[in-house]
N, C-alpha and C. Protein backbone atom coordinates (compact mmCIF):
# COMPACT_ATOMS: atom_id res chain seq x y z
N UNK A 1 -7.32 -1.71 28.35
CA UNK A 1 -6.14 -1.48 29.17
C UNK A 1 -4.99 -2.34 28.68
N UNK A 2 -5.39 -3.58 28.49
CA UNK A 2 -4.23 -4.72 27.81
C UNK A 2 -3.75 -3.70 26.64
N UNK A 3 -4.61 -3.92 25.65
CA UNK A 3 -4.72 -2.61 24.51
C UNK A 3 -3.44 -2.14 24.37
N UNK A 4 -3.73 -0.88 25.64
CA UNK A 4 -2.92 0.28 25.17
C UNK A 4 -1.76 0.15 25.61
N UNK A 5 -1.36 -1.02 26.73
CA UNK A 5 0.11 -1.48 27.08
C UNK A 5 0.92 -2.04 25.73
N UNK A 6 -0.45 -2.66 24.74
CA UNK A 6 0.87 -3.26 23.93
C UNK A 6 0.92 -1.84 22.81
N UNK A 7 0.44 -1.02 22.84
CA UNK A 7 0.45 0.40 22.08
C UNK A 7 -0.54 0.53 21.30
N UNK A 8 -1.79 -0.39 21.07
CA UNK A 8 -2.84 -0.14 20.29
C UNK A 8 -3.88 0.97 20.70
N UNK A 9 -5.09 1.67 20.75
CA UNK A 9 -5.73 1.85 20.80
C UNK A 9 -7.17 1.37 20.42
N UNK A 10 -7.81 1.26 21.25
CA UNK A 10 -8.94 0.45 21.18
C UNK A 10 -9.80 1.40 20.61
N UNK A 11 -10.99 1.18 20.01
CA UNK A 11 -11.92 2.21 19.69
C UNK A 11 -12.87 2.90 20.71
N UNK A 12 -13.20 1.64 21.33
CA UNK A 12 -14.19 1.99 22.78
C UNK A 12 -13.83 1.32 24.04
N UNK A 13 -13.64 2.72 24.98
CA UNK A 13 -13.52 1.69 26.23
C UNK A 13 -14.58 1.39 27.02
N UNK A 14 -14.97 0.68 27.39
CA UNK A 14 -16.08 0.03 27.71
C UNK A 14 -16.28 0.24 29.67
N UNK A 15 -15.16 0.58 30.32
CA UNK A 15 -15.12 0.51 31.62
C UNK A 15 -15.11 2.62 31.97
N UNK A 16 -15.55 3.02 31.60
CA UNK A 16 -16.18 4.36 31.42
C UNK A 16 -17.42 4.84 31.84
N UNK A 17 -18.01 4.60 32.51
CA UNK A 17 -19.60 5.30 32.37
C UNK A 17 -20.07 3.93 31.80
N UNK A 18 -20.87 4.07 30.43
CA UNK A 18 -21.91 3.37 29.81
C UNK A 18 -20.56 3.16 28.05
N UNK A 19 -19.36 3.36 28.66
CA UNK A 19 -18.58 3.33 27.35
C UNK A 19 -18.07 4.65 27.13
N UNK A 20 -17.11 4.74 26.16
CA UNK A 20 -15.92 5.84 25.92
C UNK A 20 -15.56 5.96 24.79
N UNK A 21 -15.53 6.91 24.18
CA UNK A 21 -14.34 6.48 22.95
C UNK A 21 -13.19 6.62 23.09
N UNK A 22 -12.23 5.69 22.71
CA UNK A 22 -11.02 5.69 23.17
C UNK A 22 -9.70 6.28 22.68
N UNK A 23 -9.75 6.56 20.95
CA UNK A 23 -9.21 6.86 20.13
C UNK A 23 -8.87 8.19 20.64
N UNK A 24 -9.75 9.17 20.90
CA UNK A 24 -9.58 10.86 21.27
C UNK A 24 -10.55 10.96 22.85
N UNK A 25 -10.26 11.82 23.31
CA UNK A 25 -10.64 12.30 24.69
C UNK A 25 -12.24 12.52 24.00
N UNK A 26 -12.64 13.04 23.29
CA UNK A 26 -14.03 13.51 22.84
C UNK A 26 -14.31 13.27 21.63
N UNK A 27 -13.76 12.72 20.64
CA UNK A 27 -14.57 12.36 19.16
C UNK A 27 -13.82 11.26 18.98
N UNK A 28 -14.55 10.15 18.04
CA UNK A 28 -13.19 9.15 17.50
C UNK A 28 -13.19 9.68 15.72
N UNK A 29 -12.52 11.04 15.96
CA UNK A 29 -12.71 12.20 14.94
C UNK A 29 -11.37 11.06 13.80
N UNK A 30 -10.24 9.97 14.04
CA UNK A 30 -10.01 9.85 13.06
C UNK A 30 -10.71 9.04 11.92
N UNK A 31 -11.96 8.80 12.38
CA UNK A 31 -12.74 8.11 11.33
C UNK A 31 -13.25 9.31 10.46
N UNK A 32 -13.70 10.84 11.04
CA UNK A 32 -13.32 11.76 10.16
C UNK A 32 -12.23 12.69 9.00
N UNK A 33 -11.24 11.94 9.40
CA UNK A 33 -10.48 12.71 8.38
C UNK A 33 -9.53 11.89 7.57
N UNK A 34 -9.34 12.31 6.86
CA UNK A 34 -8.19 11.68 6.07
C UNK A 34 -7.28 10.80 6.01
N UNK A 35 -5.80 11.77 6.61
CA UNK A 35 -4.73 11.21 7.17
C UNK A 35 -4.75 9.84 8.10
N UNK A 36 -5.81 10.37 9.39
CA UNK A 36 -5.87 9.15 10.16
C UNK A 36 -6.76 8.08 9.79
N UNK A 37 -7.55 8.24 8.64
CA UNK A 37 -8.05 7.03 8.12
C UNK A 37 -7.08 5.59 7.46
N UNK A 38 -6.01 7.37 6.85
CA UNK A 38 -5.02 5.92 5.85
C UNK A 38 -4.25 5.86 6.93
N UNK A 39 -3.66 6.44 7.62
CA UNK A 39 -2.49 5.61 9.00
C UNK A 39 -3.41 4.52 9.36
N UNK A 40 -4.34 4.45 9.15
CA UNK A 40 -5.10 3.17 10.29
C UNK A 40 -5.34 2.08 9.29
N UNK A 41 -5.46 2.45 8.10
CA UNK A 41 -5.26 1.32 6.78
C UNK A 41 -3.98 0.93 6.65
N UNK A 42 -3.13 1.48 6.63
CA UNK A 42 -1.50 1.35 6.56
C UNK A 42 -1.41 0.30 7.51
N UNK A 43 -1.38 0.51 8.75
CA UNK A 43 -0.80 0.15 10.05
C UNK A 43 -2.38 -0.17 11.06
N UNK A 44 -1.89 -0.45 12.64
CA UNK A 44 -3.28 -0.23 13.50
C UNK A 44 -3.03 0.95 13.82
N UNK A 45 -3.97 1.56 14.15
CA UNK A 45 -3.97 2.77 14.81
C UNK A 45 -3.63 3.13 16.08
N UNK A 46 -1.94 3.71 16.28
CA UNK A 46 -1.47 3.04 17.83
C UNK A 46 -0.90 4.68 17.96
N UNK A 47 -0.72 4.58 19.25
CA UNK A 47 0.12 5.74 19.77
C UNK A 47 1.42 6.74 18.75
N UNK A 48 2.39 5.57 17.65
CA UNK A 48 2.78 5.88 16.74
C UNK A 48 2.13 7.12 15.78
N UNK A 49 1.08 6.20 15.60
CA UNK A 49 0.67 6.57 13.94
C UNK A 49 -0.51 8.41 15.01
N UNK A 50 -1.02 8.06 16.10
CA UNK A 50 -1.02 9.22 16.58
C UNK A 50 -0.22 10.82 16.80
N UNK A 51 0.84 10.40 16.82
CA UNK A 51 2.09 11.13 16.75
C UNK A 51 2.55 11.25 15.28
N UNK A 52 2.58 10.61 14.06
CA UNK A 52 2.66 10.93 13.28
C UNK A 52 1.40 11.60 12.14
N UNK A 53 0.22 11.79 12.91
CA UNK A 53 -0.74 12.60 12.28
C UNK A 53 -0.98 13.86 12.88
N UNK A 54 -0.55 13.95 14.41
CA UNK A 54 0.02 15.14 14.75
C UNK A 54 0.62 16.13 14.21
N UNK A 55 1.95 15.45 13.58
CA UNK A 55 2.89 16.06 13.21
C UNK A 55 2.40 16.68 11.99
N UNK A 56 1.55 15.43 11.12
CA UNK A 56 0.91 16.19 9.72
C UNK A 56 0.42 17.09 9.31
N UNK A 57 -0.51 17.12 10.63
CA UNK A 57 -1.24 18.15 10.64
C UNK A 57 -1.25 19.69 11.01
N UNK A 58 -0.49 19.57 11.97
CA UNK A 58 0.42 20.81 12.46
C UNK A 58 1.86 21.41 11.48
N UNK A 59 2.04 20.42 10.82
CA UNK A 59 2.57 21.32 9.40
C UNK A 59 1.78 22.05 8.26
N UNK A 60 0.57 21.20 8.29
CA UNK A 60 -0.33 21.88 7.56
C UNK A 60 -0.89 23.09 8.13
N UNK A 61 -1.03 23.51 9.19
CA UNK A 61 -0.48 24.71 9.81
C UNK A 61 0.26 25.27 9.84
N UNK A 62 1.33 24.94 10.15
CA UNK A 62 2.38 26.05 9.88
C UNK A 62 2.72 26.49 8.15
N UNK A 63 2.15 25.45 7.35
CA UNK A 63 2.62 25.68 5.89
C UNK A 63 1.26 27.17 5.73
N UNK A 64 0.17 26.67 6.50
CA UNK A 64 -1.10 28.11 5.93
C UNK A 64 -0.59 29.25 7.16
N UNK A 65 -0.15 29.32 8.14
CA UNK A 65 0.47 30.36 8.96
C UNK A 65 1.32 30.99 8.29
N UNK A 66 2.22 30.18 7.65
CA UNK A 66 3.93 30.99 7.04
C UNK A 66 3.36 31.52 5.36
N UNK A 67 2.24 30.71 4.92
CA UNK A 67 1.57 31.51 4.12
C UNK A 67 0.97 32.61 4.00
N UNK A 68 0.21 32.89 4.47
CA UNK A 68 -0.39 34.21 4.89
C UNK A 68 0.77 35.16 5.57
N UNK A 69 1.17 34.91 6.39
CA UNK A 69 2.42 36.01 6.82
C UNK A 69 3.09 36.01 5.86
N UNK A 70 3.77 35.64 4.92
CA UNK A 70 4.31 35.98 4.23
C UNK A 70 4.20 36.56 3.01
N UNK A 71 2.74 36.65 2.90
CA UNK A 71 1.96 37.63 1.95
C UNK A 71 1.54 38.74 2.29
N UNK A 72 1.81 38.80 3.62
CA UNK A 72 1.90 39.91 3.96
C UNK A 72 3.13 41.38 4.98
N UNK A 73 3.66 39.91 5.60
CA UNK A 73 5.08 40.37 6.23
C UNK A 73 6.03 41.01 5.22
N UNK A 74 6.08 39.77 3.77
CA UNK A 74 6.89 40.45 3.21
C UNK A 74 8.23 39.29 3.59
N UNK A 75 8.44 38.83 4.20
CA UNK A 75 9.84 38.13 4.50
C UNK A 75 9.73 37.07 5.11
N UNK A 76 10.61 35.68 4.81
CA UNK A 76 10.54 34.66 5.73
C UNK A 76 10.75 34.45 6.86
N UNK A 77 12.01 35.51 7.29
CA UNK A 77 11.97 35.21 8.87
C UNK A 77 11.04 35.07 9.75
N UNK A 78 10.09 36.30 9.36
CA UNK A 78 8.53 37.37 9.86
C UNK A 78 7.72 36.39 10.13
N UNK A 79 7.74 35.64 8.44
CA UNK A 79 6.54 34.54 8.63
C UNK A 79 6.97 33.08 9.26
N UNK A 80 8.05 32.85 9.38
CA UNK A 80 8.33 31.39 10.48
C UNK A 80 8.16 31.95 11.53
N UNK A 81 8.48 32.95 12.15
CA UNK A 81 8.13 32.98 13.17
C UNK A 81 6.64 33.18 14.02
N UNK A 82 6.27 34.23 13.30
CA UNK A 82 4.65 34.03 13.13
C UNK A 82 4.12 32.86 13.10
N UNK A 83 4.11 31.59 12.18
CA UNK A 83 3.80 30.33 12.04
C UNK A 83 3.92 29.48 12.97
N UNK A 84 5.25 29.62 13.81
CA UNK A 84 6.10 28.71 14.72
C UNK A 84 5.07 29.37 16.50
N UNK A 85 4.72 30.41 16.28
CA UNK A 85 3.83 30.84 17.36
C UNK A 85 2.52 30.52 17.10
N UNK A 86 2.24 30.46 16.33
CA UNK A 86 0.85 30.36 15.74
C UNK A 86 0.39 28.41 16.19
N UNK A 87 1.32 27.36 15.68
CA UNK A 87 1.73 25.91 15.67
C UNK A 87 2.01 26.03 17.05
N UNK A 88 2.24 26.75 17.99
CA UNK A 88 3.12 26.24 19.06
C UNK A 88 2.18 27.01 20.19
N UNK A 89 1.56 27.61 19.96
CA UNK A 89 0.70 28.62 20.90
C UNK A 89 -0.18 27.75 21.80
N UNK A 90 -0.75 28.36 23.04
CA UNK A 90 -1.19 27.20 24.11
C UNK A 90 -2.38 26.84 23.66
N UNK A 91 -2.97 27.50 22.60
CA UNK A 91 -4.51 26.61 22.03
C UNK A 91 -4.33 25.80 21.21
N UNK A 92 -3.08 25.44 20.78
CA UNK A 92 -2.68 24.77 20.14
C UNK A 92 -2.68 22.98 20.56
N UNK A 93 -1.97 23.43 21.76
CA UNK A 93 -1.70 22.88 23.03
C UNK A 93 -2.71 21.93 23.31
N UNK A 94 -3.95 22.37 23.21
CA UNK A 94 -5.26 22.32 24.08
C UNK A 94 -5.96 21.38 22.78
N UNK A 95 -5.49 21.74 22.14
CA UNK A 95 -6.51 21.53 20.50
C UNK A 95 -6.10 19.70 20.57
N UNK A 96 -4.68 19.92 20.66
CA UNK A 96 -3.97 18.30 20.58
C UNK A 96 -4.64 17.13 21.23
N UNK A 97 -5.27 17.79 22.61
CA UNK A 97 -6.22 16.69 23.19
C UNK A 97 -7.44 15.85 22.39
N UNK A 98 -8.34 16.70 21.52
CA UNK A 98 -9.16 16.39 20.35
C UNK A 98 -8.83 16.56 19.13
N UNK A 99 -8.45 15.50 18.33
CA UNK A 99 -8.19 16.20 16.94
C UNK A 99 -8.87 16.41 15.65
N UNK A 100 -10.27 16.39 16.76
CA UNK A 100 -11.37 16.94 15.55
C UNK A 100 -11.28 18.67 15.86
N UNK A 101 -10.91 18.82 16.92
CA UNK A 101 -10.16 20.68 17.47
C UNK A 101 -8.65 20.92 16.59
N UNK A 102 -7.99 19.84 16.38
CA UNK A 102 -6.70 20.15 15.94
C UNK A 102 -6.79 20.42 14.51
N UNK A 103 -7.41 19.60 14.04
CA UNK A 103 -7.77 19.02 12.57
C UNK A 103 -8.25 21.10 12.35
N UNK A 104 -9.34 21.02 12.63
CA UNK A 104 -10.07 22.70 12.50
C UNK A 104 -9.30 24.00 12.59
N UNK A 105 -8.56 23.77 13.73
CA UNK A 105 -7.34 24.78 13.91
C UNK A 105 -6.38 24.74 12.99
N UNK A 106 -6.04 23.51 12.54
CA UNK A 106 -4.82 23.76 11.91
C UNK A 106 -5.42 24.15 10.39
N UNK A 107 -6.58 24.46 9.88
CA UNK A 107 -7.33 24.92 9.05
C UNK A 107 -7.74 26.66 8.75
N UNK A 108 -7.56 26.86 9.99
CA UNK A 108 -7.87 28.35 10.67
C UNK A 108 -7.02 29.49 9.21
N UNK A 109 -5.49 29.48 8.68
CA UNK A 109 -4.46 30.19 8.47
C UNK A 109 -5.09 30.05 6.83
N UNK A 110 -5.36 28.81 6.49
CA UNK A 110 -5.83 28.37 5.28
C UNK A 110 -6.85 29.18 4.67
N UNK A 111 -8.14 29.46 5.39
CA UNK A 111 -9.43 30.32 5.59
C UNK A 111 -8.27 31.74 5.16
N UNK A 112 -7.67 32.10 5.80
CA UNK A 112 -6.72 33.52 5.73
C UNK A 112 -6.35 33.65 4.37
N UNK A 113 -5.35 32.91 4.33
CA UNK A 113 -4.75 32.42 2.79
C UNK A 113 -5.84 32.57 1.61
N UNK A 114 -6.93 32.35 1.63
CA UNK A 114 -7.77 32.30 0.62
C UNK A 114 -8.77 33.42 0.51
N UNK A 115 -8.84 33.92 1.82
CA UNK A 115 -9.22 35.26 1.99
C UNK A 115 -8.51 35.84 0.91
N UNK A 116 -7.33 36.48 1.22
CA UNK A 116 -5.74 37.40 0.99
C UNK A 116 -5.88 37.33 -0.03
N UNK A 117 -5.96 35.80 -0.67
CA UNK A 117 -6.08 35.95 -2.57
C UNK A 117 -6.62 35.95 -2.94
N UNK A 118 -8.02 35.87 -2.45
CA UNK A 118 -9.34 36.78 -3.49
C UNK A 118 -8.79 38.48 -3.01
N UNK A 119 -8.64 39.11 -2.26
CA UNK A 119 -8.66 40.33 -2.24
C UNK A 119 -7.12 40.85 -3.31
N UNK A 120 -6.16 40.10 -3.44
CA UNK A 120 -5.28 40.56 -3.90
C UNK A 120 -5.06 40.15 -5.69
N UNK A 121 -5.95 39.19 -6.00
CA UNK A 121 -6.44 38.72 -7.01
C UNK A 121 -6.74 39.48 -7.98
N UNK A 122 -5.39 39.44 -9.14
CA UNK A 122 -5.11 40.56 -10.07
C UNK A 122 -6.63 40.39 -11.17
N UNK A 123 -6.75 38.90 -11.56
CA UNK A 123 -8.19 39.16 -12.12
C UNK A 123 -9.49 37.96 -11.75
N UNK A 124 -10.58 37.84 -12.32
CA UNK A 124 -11.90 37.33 -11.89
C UNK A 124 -11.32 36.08 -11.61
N UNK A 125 -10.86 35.24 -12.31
CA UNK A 125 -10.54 34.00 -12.40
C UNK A 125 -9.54 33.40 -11.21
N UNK A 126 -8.78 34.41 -11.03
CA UNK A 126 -8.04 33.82 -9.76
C UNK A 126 -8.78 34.33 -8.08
N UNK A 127 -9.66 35.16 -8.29
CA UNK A 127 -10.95 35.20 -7.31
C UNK A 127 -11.58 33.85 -7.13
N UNK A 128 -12.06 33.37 -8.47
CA UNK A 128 -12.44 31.79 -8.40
C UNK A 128 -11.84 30.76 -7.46
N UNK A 129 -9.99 30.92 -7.95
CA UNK A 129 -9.53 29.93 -7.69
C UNK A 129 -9.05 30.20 -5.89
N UNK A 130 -9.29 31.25 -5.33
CA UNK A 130 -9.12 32.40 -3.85
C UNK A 130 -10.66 31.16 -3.09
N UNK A 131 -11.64 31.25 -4.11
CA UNK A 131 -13.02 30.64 -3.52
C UNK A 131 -12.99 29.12 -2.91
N UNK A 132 -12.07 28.65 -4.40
CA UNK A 132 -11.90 27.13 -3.92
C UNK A 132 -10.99 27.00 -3.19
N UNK A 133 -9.75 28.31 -2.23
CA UNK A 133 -9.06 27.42 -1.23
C UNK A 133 -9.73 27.74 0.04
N UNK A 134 -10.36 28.58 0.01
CA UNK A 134 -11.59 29.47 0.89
C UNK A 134 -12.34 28.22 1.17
N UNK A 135 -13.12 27.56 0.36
CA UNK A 135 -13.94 26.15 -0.05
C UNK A 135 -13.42 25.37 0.68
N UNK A 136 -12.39 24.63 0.52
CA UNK A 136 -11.74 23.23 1.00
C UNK A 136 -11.24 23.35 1.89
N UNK A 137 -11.01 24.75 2.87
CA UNK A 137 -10.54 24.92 3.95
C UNK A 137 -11.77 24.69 4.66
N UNK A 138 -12.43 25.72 5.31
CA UNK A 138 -13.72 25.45 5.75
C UNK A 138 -14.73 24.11 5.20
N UNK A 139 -14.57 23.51 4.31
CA UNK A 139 -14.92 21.96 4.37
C UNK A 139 -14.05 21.24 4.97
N UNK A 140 -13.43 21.20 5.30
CA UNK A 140 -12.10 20.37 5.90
C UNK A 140 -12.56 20.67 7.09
N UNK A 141 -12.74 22.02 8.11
CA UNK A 141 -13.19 22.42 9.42
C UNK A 141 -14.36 21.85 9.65
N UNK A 142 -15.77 21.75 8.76
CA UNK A 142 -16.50 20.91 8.86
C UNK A 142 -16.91 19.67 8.92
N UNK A 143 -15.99 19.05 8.09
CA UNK A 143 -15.89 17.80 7.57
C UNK A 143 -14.83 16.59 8.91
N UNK A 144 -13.81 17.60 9.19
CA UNK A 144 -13.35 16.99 11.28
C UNK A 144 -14.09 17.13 11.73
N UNK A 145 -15.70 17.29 11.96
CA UNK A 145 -16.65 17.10 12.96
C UNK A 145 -16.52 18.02 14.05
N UNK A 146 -15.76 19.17 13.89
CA UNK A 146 -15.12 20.20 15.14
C UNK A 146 -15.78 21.60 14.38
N UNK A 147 -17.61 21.95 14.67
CA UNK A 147 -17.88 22.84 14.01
C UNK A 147 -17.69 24.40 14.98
N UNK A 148 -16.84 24.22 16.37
CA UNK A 148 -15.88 25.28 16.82
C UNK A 148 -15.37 26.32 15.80
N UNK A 149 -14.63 25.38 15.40
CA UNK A 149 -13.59 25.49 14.43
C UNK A 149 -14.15 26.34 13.17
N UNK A 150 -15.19 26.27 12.57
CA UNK A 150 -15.84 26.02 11.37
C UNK A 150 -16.71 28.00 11.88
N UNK A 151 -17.16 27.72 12.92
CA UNK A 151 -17.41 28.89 13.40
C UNK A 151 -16.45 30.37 13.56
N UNK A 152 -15.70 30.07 14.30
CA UNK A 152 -14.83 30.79 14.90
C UNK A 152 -13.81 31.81 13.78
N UNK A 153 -13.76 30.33 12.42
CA UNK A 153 -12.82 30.93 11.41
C UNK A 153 -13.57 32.37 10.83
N UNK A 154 -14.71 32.27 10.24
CA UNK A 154 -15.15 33.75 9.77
C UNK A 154 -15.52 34.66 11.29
N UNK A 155 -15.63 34.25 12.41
CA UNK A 155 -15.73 35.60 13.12
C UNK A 155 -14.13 35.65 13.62
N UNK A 156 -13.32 35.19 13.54
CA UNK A 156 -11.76 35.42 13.99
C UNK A 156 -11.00 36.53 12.95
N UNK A 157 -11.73 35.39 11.42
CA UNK A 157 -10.64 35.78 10.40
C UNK A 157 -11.56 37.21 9.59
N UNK A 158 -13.54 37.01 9.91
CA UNK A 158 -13.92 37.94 9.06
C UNK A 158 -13.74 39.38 9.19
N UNK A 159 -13.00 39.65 10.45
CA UNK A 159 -12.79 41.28 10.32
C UNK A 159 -11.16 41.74 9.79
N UNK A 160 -10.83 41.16 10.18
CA UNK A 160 -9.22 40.91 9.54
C UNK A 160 -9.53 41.11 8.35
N UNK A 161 -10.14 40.26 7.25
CA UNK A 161 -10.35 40.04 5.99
C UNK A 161 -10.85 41.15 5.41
N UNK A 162 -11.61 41.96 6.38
CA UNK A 162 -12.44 42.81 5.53
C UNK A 162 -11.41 44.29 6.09
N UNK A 163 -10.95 44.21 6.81
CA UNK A 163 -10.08 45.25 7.06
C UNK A 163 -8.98 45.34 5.79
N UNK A 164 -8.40 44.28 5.66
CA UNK A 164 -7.64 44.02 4.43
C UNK A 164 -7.92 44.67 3.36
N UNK A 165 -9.28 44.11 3.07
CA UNK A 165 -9.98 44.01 1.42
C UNK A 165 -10.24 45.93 2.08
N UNK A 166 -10.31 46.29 2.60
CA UNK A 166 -10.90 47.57 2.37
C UNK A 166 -9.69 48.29 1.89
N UNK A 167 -8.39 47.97 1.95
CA UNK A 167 -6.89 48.72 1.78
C UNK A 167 -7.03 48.24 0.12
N UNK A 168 -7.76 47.76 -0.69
CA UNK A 168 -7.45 47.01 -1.93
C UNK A 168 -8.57 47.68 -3.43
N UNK A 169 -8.45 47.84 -4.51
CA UNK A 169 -9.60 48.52 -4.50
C UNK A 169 -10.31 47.32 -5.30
N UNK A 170 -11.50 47.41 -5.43
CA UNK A 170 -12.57 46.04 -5.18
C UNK A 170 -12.14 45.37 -4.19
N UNK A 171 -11.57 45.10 -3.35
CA UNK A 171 -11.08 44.20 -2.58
C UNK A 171 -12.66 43.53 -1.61
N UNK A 172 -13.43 44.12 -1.36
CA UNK A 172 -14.50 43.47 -0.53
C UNK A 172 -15.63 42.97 -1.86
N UNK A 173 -15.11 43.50 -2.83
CA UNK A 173 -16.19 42.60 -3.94
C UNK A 173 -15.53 41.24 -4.16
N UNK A 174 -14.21 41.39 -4.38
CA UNK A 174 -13.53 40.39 -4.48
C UNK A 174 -13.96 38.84 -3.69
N UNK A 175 -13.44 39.81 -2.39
CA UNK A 175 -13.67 38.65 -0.55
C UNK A 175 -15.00 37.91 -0.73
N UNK A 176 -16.37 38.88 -0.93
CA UNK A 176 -17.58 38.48 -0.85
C UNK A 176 -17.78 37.62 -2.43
N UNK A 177 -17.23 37.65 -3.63
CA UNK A 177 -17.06 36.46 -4.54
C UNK A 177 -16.76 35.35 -4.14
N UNK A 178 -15.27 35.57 -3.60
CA UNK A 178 -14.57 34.42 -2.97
C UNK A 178 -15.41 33.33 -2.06
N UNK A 179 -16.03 34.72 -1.04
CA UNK A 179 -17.07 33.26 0.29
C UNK A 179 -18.12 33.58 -0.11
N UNK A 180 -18.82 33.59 -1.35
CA UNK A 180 -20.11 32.82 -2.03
C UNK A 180 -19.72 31.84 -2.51
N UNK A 181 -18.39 31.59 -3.47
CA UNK A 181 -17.98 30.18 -3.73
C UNK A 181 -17.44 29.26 -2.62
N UNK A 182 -17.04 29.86 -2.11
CA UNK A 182 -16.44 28.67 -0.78
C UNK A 182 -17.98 28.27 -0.06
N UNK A 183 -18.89 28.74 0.17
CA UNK A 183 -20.21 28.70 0.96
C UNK A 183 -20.94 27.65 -0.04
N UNK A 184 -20.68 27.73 -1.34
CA UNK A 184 -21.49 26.77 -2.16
C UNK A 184 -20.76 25.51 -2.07
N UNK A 185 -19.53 25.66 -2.45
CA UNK A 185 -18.27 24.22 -1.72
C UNK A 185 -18.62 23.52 -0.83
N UNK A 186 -19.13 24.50 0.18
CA UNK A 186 -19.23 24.03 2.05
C UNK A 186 -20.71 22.95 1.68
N UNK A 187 -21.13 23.55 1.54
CA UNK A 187 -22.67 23.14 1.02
C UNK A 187 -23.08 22.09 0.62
N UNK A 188 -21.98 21.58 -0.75
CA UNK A 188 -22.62 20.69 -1.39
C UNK A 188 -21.81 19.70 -1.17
């Protein structure tokens, strides 16, 4: 409580039940990821540096939202706005409370993105390279400890994808290249 008056965050609160974690409502998910590992090397890990991994991360959303729409909209307006609903939408909202949920979500558009370019993937090799963003997306959903997230992306994104790839020709040989390599990524 002293703690968080002077803006720190504590790791565990101790006056909870049998203890808490204090960092997130439900995971102390920034020991999972990245960003909030180095904000917390940089600096302590305070309400600040919370708000500024927010922000990180939810661009990294909107950068794989305005991606995909715009590979397929066709135009930027189409796809900021798409993106800006997508970043701003009430599960979005909801996700912010845990950001081992935020971390996963904002991963969700990425999974899309890598879909799109294995199916649109003029030859074998850039199928490959469709696999590895396919790969590091869904490791990233796994790897925030939010396996929601990790789930949800192939039954959200897998009919979409395959609706796609069916407008393409190989397009579902393509997709199914693509998430055998991303599945071996995930894997190892």
């Amino acid at each position: 409580s002293a703690l968080s008056e002077q803006g720190d965050l504590p790791l565990w609160y101790p006056n909870a039940g049998n203890g808490f974690p204090q960092v997130n409502l439900q995971w102390i998910s920034w020991v999972f990821n990245p960003i909030g590992f180095l904000l917390s090397v940089v600096r302590p890990y305070d309400y600040l540096s919370l708000a500024v991994e927010n922000v990180i991360w939810r661009t990294i959303g909107f950068a794989g939202a305005f991606v995909f729409a715009r590979q397929w909209v066709g135009n930027s307006l189409g796809a900021t706005a798409i993106a800006i609903t997508y970043v701003g939408s009430g599960t979005m909202a909801w996700a912010a409370l845990s950001y081992s949920a935020l971390i996963g979500q904002m991963f969700a558009p990425w999974v899309l993105v890598g879909g799109s370019m294995a199916i649109r993937a003029p030859t074998w090799p850039h199928v490959i390279h469709a696999g590895g963003v396919l790969g590091l997306s869904l490791g990233v959903m796994v790897w925030s400890a939010y396996p929601g997230a990790w789930v949800s992306a192939p039954v959200v994104s897998g009919p979409l994808l395959v609706a796609l790839a069916m407008t393409h020709a190989n397009g579902l040989r393509k997709l199914s290249a693509a998430s055998g390599i991303a599945l071996v990524l995930v894997l190892l």
